[in-house]
C-alpha atoms as a PDB file:
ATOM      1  CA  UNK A   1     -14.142  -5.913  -2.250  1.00  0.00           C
ATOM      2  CA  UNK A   2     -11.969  -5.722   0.997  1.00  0.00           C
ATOM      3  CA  UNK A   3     -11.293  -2.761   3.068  1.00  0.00           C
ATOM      4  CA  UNK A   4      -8.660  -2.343   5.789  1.00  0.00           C
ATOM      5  CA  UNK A   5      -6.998   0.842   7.378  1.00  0.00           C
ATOM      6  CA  UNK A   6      -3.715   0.537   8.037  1.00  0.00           C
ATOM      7  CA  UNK A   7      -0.770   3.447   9.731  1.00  0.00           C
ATOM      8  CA  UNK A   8       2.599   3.700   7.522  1.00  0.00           C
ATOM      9  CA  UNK A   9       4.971   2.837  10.529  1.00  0.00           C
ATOM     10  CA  UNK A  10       8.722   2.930   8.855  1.00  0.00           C
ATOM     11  CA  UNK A  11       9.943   6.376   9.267  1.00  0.00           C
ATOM     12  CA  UNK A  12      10.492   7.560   5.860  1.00  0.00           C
ATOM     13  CA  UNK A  13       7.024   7.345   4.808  1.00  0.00           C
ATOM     14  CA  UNK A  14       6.366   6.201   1.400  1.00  0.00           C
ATOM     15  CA  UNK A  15       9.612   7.117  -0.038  1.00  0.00           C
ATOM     16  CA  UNK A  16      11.155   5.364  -2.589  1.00  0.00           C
ATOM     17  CA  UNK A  17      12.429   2.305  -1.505  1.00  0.00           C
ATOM     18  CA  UNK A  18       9.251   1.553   1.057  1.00  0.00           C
ATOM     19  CA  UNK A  19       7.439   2.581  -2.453  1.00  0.00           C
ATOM     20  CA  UNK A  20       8.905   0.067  -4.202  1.00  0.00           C
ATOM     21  CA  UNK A  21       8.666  -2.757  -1.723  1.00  0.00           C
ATOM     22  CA  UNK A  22       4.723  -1.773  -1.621  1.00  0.00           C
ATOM     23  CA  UNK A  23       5.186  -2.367  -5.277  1.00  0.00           C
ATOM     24  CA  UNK A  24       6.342  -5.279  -5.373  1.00  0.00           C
ATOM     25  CA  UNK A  25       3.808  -7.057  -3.223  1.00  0.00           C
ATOM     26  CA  UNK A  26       1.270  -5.562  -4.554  1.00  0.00           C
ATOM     27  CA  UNK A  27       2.368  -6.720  -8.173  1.00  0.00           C
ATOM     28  CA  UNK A  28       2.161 -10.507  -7.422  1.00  0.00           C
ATOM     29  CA  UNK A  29      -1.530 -10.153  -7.471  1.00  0.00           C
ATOM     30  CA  UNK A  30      -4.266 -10.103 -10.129  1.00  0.00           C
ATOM     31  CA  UNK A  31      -6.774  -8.175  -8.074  1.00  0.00           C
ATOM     32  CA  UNK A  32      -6.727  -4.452  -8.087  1.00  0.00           C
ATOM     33  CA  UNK A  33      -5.024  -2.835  -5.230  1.00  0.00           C
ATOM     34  CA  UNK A  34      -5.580   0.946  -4.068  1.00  0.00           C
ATOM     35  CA  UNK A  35      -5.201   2.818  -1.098  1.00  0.00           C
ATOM     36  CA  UNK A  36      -6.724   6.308   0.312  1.00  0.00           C
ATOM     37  CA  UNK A  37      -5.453   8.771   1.653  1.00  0.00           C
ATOM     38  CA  UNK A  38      -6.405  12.252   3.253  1.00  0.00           C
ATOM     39  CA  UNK A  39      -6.194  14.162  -0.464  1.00  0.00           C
ATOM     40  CA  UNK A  40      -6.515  11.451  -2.753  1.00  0.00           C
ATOM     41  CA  UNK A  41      -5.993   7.809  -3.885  1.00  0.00           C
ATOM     42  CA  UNK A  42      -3.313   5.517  -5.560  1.00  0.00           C
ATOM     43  CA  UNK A  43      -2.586   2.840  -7.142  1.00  0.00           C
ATOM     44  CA  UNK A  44      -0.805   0.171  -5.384  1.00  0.00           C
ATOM     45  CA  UNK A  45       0.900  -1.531  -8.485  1.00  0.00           C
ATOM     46  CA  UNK A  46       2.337   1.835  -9.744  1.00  0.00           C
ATOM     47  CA  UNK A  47       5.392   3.440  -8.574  1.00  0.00           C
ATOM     48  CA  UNK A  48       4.145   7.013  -9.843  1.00  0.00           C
ATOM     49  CA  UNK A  49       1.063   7.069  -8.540  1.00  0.00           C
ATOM     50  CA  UNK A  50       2.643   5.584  -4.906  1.00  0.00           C
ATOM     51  CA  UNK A  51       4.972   8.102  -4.527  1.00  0.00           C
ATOM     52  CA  UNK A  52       3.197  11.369  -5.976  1.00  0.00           C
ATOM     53  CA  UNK A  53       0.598  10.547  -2.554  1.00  0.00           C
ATOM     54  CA  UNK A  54       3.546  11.813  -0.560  1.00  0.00           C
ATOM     55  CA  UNK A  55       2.315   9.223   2.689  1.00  0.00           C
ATOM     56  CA  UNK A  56       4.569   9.811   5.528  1.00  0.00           C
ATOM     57  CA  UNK A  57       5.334   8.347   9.079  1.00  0.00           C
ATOM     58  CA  UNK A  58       1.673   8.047  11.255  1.00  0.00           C
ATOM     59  CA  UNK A  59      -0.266   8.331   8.130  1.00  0.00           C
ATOM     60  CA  UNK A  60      -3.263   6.252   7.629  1.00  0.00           C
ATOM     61  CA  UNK A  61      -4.428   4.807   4.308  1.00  0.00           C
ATOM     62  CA  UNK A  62      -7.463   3.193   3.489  1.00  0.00           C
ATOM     63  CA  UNK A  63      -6.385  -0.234   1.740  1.00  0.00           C
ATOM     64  CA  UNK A  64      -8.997  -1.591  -1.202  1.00  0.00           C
ATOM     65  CA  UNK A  65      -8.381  -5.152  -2.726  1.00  0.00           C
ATOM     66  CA  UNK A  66     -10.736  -6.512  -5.385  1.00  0.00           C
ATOM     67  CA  UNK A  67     -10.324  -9.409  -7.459  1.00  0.00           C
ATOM     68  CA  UNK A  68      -9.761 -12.843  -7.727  1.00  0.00           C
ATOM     69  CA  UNK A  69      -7.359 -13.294  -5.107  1.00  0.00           C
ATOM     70  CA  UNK A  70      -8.327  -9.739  -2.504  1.00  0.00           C
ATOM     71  CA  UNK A  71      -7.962 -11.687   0.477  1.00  0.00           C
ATOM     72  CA  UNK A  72      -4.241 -12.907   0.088  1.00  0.00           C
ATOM     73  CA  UNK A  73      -3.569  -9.790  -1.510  1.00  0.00           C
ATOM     74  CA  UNK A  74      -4.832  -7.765   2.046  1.00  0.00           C
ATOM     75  CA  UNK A  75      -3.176 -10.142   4.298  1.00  0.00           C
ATOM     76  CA  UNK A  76       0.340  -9.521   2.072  1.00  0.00           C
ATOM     77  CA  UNK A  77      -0.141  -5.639   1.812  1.00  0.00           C
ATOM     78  CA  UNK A  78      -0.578  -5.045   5.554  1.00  0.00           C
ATOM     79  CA  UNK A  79       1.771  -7.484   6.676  1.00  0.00           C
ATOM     80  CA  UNK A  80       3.897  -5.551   4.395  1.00  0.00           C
ATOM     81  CA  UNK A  81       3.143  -2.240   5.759  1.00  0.00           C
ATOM     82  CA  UNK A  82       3.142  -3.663   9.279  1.00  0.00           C
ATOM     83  CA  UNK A  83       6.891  -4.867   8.935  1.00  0.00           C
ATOM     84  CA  UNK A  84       8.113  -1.599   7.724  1.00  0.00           C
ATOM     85  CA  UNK A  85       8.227  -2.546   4.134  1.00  0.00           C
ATOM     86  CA  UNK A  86      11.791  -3.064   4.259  1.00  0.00           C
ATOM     87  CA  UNK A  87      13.399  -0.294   6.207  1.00  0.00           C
END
């Protein structure tokens, strides 16, 4: 299992559309992808469980990728959240 902390930087947080995009990446993966937060955890590869962890601008999230194919699933999750996940 991987583990990598990572700040949301796009300025809407984990709002829909950044939600979605998080999603998405995650998605093309078989390994399981979670995150951390102050409060809680989520799934990565649900919409639901992404958004109701209400993540916003400067927060940091505890990424955790285990499967098959965790490494190339990290490297694609952070360099999604690193490049603003679309905003």
């Amino acid at each position: 299992m991987l583990e990598q902390r990572v700040t949301i930087k796009n300025v809407t947080g984990l709002d829909l559309g950044p939600a979605g995009q998080l999603c998405n990446t995650a998605m093309q993966f078989r390994s399981s992808i979670t995150f951390a937060y102050e409060g809680g955890s989520a799934n990565a590869k649900s919409i639901l469980s992404v958004l109701g962890s209400t993540i916003a601008c400067g927060d940091e999230i505890t990424l955790h990728c285990e499967g098959p194919d965790e490494e190339d699933a990290m490297k694609a999750i952070v360099a999604a959240i690193e490049g603003g996940l679309g905003e």
